[in-house]
N, C-alpha and C. Protein backbone atom coordinates (compact mmCIF):
# COMPACT_ATOMS: atom_id res chain seq x y z
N UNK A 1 99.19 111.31 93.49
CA UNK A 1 98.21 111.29 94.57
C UNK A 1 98.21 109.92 95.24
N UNK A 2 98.18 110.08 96.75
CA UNK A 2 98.31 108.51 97.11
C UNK A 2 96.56 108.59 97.68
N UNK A 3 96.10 107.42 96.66
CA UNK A 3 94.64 107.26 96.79
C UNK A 3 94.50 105.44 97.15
N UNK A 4 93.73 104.97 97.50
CA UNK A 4 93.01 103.75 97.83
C UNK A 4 92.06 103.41 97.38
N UNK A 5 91.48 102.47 97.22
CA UNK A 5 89.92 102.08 97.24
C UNK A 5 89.40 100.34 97.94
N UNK A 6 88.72 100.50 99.07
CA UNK A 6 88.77 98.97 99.45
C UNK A 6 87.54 98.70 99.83
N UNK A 7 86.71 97.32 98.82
CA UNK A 7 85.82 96.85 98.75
C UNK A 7 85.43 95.67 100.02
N UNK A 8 84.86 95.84 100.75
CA UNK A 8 84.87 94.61 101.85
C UNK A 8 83.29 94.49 102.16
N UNK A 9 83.40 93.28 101.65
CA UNK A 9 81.74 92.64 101.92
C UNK A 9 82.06 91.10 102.30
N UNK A 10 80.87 90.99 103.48
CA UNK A 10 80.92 89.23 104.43
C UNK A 10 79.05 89.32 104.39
N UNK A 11 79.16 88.70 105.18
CA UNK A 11 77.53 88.14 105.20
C UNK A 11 77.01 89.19 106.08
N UNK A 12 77.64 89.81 106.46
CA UNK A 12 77.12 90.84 108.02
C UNK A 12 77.54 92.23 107.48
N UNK A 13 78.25 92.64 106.38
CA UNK A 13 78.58 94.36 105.81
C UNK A 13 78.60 94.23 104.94
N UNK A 14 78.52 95.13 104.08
CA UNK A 14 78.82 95.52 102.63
C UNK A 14 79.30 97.17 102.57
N UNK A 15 81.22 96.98 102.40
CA UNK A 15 81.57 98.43 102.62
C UNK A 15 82.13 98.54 101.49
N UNK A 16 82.26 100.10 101.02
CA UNK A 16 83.12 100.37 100.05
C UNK A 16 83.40 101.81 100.45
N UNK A 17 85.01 101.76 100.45
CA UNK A 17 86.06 103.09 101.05
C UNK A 17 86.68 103.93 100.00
N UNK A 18 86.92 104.64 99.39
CA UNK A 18 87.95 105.65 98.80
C UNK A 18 88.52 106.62 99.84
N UNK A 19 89.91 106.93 99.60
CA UNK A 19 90.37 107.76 100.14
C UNK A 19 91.70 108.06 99.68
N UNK A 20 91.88 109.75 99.72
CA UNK A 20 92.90 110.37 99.50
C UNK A 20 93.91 111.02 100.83
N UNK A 21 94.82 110.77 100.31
CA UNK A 21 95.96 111.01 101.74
C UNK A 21 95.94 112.74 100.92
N UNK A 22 96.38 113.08 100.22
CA UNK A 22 96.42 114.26 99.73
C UNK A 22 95.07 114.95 99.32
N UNK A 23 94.24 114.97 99.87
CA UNK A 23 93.15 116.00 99.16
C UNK A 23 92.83 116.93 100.17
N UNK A 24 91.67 117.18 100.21
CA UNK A 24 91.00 118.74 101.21
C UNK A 24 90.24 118.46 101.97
N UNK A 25 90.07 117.43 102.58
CA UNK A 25 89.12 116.95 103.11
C UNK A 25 87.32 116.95 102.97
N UNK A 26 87.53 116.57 101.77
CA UNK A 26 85.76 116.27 101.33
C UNK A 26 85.61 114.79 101.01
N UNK A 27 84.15 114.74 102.05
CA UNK A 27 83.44 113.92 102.03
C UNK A 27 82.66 113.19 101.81
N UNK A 28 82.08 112.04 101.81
CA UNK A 28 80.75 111.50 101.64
C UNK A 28 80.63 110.30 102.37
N UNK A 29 79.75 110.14 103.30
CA UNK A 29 80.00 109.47 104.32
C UNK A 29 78.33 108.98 104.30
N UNK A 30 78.08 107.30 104.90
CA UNK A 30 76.79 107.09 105.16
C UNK A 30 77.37 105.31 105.78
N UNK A 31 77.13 105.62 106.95
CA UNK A 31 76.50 104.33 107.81
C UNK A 31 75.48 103.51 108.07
N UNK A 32 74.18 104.59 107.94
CA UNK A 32 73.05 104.10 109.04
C UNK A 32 73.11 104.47 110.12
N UNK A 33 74.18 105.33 110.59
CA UNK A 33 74.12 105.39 111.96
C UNK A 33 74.68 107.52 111.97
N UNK A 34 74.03 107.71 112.38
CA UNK A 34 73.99 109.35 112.21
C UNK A 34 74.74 110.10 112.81
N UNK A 35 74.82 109.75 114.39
CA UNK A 35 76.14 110.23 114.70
C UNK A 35 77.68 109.85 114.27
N UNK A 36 77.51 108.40 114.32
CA UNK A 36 78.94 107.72 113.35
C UNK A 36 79.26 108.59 112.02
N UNK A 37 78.25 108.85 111.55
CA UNK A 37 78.45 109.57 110.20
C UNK A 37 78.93 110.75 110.49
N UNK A 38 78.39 111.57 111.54
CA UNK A 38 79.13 112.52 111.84
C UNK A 38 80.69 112.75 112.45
N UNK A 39 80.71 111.68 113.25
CA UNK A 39 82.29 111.45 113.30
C UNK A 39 83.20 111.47 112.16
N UNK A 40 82.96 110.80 111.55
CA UNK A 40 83.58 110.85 110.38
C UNK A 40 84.13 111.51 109.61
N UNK A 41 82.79 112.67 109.21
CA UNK A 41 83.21 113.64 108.90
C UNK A 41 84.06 114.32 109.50
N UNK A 42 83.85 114.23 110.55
CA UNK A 42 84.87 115.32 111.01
C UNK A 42 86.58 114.79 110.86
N UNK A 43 86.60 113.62 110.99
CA UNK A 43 87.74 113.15 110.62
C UNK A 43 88.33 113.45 109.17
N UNK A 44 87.50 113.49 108.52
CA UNK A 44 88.24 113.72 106.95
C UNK A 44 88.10 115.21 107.00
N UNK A 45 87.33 116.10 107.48
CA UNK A 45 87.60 117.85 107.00
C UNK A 45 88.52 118.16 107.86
N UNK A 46 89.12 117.88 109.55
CA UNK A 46 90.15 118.06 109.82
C UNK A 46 91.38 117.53 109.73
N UNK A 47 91.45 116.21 108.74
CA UNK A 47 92.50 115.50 108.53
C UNK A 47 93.17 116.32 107.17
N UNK A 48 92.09 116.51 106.66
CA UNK A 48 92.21 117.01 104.90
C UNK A 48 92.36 115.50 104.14
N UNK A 49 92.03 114.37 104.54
CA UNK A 49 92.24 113.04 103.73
C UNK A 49 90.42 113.26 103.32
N UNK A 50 90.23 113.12 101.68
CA UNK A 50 89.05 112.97 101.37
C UNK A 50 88.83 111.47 101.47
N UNK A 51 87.89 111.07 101.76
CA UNK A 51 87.11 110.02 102.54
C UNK A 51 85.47 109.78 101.77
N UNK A 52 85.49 108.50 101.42
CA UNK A 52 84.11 108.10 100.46
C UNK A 52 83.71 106.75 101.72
N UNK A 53 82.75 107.00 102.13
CA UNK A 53 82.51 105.39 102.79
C UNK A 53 80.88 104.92 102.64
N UNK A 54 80.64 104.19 102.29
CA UNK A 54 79.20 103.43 102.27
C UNK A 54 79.29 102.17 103.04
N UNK A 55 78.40 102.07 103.74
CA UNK A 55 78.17 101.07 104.72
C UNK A 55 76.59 100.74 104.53
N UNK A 56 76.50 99.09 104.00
CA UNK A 56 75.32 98.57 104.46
C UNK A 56 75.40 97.40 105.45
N UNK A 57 74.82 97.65 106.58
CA UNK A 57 75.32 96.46 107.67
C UNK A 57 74.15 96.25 108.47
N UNK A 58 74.61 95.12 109.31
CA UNK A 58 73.50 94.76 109.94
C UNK A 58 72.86 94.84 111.12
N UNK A 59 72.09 96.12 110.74
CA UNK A 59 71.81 96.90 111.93
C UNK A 59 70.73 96.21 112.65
N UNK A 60 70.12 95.29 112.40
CA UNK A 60 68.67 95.06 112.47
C UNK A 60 68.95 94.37 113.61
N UNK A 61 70.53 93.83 113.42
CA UNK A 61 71.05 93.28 114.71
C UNK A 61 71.64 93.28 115.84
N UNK A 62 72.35 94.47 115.49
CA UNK A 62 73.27 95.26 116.49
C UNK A 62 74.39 96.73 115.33
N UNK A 63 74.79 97.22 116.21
CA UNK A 63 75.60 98.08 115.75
C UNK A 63 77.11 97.81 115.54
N UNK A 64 77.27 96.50 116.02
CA UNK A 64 78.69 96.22 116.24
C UNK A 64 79.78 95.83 115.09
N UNK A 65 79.04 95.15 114.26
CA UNK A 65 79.34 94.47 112.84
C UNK A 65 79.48 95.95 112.22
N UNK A 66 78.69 96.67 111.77
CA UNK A 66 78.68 97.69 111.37
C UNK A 66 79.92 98.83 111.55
N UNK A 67 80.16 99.52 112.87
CA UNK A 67 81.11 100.07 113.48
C UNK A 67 82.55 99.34 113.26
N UNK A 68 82.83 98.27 113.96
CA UNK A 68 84.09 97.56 113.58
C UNK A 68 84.20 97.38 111.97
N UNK A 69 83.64 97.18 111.32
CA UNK A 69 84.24 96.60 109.80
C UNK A 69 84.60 97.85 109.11
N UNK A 70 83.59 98.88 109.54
CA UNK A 70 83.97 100.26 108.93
C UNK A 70 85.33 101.19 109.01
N UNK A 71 85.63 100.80 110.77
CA UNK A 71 87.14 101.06 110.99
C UNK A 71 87.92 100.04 110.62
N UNK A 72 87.60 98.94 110.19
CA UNK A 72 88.63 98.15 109.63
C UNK A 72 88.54 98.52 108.27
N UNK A 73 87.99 98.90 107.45
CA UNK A 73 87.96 99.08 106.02
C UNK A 73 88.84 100.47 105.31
N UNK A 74 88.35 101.15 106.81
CA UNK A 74 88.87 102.48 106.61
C UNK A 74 90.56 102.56 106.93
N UNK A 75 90.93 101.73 107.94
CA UNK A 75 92.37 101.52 108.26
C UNK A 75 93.27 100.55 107.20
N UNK A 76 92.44 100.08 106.80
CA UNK A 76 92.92 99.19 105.18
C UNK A 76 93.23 100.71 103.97
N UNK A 77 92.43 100.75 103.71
CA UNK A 77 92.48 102.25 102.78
C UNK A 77 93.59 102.57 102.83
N UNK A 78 93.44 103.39 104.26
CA UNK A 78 94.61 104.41 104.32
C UNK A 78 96.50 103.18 104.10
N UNK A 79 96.30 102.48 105.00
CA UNK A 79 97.64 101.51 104.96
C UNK A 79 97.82 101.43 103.38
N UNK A 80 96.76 101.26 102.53
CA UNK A 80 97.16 100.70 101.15
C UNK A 80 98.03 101.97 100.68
N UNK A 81 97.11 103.30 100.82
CA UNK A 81 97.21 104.66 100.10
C UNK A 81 98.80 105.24 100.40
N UNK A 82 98.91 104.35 101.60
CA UNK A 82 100.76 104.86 102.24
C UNK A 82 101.99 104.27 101.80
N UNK A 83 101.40 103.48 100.98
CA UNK A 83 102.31 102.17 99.99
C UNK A 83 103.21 102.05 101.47
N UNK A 84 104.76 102.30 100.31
CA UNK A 84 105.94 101.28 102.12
C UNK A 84 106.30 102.37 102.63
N UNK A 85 105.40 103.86 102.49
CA UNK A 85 105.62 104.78 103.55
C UNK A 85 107.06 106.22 103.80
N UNK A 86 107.22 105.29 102.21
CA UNK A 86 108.61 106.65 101.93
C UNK A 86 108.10 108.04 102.38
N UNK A 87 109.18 109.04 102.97
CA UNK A 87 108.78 110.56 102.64
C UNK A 87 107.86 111.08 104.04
N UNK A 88 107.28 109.75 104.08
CA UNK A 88 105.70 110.12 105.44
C UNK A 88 106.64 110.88 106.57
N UNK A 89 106.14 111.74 107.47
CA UNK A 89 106.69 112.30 108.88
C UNK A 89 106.40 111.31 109.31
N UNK A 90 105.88 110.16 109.58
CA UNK A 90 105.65 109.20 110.57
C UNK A 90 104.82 109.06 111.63
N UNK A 91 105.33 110.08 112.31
CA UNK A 91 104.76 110.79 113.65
C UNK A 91 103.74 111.81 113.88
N UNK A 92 102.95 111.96 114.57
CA UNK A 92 101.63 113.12 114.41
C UNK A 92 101.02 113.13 116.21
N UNK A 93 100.87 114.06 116.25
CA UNK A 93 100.32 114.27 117.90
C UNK A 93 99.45 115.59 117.66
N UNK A 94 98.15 115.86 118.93
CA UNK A 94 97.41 116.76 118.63
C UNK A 94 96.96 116.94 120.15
N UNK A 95 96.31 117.89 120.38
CA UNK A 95 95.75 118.37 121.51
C UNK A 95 94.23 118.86 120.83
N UNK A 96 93.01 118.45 121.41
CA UNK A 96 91.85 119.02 120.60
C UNK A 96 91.15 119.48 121.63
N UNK A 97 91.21 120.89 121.71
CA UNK A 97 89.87 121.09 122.53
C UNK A 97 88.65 121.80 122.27
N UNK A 98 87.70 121.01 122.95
CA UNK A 98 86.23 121.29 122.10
C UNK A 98 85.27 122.29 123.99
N UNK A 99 85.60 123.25 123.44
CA UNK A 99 84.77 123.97 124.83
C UNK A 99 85.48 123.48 126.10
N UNK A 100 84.49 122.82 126.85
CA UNK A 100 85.28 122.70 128.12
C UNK A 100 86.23 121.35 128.26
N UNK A 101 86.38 120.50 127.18
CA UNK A 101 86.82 119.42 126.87
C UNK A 101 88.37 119.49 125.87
N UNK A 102 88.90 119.08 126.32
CA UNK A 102 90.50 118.43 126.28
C UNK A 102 91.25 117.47 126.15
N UNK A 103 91.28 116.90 124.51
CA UNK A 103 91.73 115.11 124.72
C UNK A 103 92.74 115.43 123.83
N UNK A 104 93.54 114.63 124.21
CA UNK A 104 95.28 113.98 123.87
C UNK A 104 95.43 112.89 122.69
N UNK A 105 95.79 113.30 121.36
CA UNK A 105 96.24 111.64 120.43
C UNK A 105 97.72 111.72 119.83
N UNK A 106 98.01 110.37 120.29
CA UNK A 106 99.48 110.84 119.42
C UNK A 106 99.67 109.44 118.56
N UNK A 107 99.93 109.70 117.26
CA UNK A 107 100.17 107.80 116.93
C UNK A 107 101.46 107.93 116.51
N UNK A 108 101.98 106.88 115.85
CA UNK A 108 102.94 106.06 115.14
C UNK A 108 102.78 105.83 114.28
N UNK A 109 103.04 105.58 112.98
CA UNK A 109 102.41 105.04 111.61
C UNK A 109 103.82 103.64 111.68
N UNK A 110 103.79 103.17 112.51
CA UNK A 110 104.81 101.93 112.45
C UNK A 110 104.58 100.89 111.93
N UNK A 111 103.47 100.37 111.45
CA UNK A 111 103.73 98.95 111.06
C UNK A 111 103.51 98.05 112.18
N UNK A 112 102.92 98.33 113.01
CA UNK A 112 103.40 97.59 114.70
C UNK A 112 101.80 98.66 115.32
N UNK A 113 100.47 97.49 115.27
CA UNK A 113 99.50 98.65 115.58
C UNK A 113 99.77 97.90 117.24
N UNK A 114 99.13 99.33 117.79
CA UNK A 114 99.25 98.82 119.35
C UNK A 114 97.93 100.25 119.62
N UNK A 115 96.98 100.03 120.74
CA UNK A 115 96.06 100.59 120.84
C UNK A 115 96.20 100.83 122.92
N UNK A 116 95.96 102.25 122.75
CA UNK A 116 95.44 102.90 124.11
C UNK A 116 94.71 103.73 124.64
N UNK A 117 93.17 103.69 125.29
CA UNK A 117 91.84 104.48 125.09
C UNK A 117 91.85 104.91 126.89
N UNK A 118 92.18 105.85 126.93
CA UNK A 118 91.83 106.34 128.14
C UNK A 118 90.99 107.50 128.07
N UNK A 119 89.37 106.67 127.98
CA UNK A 119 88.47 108.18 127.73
C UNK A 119 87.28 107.27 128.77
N UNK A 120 86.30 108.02 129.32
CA UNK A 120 85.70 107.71 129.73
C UNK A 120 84.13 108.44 129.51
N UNK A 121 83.26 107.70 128.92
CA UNK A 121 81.91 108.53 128.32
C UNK A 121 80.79 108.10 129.03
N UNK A 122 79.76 108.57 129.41
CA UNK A 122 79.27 108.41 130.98
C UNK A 122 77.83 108.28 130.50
N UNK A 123 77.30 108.05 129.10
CA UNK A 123 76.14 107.35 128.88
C UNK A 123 75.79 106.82 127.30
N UNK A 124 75.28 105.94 127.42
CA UNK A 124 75.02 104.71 127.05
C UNK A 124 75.00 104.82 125.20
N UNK A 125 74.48 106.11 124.79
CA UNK A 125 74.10 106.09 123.82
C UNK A 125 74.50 107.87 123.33
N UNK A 126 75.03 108.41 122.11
CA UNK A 126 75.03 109.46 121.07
C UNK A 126 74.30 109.71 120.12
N UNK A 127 73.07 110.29 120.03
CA UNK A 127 72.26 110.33 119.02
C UNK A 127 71.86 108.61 119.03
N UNK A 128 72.07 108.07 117.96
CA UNK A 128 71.43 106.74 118.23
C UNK A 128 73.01 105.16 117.99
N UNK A 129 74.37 106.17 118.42
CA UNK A 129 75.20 105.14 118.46
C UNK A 129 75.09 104.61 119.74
N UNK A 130 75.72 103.54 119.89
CA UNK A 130 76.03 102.85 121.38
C UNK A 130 77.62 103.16 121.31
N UNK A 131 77.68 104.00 122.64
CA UNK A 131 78.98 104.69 123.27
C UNK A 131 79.82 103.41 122.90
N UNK A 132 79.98 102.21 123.88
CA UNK A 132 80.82 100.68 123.67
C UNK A 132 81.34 100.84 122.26
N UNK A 133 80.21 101.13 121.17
CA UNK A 133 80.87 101.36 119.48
C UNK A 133 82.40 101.73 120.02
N UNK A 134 82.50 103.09 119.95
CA UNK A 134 83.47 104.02 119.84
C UNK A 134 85.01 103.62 120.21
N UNK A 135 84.90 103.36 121.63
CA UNK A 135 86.36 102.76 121.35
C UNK A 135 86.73 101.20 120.19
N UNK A 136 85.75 100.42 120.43
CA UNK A 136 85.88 99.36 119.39
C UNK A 136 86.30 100.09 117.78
N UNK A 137 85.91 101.24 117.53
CA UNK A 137 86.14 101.92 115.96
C UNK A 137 87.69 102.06 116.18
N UNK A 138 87.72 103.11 116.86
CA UNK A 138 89.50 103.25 117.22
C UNK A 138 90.43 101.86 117.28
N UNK A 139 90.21 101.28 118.25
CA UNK A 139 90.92 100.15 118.16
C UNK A 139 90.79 99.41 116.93
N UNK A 140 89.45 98.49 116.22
CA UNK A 140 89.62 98.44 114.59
C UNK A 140 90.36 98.95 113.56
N UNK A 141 90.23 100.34 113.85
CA UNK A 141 91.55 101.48 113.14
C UNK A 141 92.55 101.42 113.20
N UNK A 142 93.40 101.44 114.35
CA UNK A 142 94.22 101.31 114.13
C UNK A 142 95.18 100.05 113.99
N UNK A 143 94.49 98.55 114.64
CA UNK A 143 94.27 97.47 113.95
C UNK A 143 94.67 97.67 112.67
N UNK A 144 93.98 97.56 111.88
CA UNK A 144 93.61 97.69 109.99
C UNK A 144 94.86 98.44 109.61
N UNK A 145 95.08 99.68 110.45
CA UNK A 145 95.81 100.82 109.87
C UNK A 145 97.33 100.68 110.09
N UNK A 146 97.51 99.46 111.05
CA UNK A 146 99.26 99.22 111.37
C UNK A 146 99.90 100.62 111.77
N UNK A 147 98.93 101.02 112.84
CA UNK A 147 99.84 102.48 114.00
C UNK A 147 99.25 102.22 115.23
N UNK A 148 100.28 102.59 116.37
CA UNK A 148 100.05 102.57 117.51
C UNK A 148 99.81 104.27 117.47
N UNK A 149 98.49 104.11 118.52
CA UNK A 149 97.47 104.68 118.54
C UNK A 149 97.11 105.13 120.00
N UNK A 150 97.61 106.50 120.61
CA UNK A 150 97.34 106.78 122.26
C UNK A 150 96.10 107.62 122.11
N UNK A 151 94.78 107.57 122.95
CA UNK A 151 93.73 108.52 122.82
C UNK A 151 93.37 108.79 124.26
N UNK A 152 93.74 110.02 124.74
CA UNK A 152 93.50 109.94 126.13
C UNK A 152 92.57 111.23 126.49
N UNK A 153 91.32 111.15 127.02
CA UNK A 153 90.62 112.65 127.40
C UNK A 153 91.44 113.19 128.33
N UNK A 154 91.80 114.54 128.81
CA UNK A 154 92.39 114.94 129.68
C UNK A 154 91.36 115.57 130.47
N UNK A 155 90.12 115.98 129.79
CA UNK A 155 89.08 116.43 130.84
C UNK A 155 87.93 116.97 130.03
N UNK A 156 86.55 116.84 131.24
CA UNK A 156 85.28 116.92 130.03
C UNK A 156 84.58 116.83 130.43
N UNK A 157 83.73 117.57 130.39
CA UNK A 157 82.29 117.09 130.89
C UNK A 157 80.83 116.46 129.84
N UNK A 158 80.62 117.11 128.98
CA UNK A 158 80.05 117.19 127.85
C UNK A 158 80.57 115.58 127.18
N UNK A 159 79.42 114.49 126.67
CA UNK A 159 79.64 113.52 126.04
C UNK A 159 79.88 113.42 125.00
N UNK A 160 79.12 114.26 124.40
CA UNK A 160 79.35 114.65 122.46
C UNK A 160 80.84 114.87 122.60
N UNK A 161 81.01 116.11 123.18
CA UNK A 161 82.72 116.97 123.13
C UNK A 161 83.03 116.26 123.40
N UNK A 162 83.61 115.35 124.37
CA UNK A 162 84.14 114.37 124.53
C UNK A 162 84.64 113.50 123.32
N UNK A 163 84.13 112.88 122.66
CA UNK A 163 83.86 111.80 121.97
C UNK A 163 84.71 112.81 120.18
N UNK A 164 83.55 113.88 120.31
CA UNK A 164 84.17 114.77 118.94
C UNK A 164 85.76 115.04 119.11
N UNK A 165 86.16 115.47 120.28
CA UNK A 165 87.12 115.79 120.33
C UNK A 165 88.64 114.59 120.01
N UNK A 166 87.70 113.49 120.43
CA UNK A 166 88.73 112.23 119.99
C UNK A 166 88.92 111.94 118.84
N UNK A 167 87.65 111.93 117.72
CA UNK A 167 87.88 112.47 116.52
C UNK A 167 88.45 113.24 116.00
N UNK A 168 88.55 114.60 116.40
CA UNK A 168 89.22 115.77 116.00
C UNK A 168 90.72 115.36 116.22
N UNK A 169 91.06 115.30 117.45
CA UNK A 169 92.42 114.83 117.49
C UNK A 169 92.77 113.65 116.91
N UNK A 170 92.16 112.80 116.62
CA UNK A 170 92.80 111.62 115.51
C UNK A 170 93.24 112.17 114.35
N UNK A 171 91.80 113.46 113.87
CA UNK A 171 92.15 113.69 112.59
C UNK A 171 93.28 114.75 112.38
N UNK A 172 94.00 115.59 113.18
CA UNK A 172 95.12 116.54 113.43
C UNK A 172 96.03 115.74 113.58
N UNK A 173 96.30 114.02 114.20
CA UNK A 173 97.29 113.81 114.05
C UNK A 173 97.51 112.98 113.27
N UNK A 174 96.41 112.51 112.56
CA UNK A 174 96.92 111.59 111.11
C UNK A 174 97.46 112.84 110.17
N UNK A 175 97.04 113.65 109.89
CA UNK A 175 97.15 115.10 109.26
C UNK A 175 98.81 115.11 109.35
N UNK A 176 99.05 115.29 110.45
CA UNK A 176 100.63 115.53 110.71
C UNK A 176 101.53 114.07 110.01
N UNK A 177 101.04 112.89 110.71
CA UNK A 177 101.62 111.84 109.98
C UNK A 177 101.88 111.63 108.74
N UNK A 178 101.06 111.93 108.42
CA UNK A 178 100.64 111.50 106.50
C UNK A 178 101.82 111.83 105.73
N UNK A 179 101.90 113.31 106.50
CA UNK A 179 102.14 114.27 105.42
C UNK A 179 103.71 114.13 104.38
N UNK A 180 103.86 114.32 103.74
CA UNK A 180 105.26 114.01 103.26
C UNK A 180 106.05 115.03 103.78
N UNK A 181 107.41 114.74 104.28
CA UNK A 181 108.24 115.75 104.62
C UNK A 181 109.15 115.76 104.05
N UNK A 182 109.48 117.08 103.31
CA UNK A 182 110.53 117.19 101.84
C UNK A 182 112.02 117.17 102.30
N UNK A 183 112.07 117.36 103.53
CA UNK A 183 113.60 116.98 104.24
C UNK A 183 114.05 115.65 103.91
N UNK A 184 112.82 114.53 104.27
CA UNK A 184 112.94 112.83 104.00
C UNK A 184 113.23 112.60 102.37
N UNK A 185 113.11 113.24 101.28
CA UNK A 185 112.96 112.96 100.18
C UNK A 185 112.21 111.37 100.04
N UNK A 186 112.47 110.29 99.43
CA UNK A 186 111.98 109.04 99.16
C UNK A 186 112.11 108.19 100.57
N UNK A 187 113.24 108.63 101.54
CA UNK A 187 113.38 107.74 103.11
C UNK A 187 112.40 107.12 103.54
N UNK A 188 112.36 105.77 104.04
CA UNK A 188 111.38 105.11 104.43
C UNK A 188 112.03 105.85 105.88
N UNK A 189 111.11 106.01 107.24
CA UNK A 189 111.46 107.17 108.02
C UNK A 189 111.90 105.76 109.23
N UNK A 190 112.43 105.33 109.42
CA UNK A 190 113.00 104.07 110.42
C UNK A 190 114.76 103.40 110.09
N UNK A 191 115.15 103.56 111.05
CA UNK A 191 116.43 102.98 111.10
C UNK A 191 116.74 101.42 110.33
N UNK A 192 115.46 100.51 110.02
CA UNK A 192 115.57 99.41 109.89
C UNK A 192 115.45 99.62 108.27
N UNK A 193 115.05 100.42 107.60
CA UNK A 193 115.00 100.17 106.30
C UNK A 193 113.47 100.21 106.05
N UNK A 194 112.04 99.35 107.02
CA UNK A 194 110.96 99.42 106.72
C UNK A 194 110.23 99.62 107.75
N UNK A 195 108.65 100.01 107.68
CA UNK A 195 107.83 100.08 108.17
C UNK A 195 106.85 99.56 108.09
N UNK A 196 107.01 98.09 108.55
CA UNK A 196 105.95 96.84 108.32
C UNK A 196 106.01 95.59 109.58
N UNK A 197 106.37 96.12 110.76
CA UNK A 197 106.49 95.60 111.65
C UNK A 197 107.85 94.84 112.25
């Protein structure tokens, strides 16, 4: 089983991550922040990566500390859980559509994170996140996680759908990435020998 566990505490969070690249996607998830939590989830039941996250942060101050360290903790995890990436498909792309909403993700698991957010969410706040969070999580992620990372809405009206749907499609195409492909046997999947930039 390729599992993780990463402890990260500063003066401003106190996180602790588990996660399985191979499990069913079950959860346990807690931020402080209710819709974030719900993102989440949805990321681990459509990824099938089981996902443990506790977050105590400092909300009293902003949401920002909170949101970023969490996608950085969580993109640590997974990088650890992928060791040097033998076997992985590499590659993962998804189309998610949520009702009248339609967004695009495709990453890289390269070693080489590179980040691109073409979504546009048209008010201020989700339940009680601040919208600004959201792309900052993604970008943190894939930061932490060493993959270039495309997230593009193709169309939408609805803010939630919107936003879920970028989730959803992250989590369909880490899903695809992860996965081991028995064609690769042990292959680190790159011409160069590695996948570490």
């Amino acid at each position: 089983m390729r599992t993780a566990e990463i402890s990260r505490k500063t003066a401003e969070t106190s996180i602790d991550v588990r996660v399985n690249l191979d499990g069913t996607g079950q959860y346990s998830i807690s931020t402080g922040i209710g819709f974030f939590d719900h993102m989440l989830e949805q990321l681990s039941r459509h990824s099938l990566i089981d996902l443990d996250v506790k977050t105590v942060g400092d909300l009293h101050v902003d949401q920002h500390h909170t949101t970023e360290d969490t996608g950085i903790a969580i993109g640590e995890a997974i990088a650890r859980a992928l060791g040097d990436k033998r076997g992985i498909t590499r590659y993962g792309e998804a189309h998610a559509p949520m009702d009248e909403t339609l967004t695009r993700v495709a990453l890289d698991i390269s070693g080489r994170p590179y980040f691109v957010w073409k979504v546009a969410i048209a008010v201020d706040r989700l339940g009680e996140w601040d919208t600004e969070m959201i792309e900052h999580w993604f970008q943190s992620f894939a930061q932490s996680a060493g993959i270039t990372l495309h997230v593009e809405n193709l169309y939408g009206s609805n803010n939630h759908h919107i936003v879920e749907s970028c989730f959803k499609g992250l989590a369909r195409a880490l899903r695809q990435a992860v996965q081991i492909d028995p064609r690769k046997g042990d292959a680190i999947p790159s011409t160069k020998g590695t996948l570490g930039g």
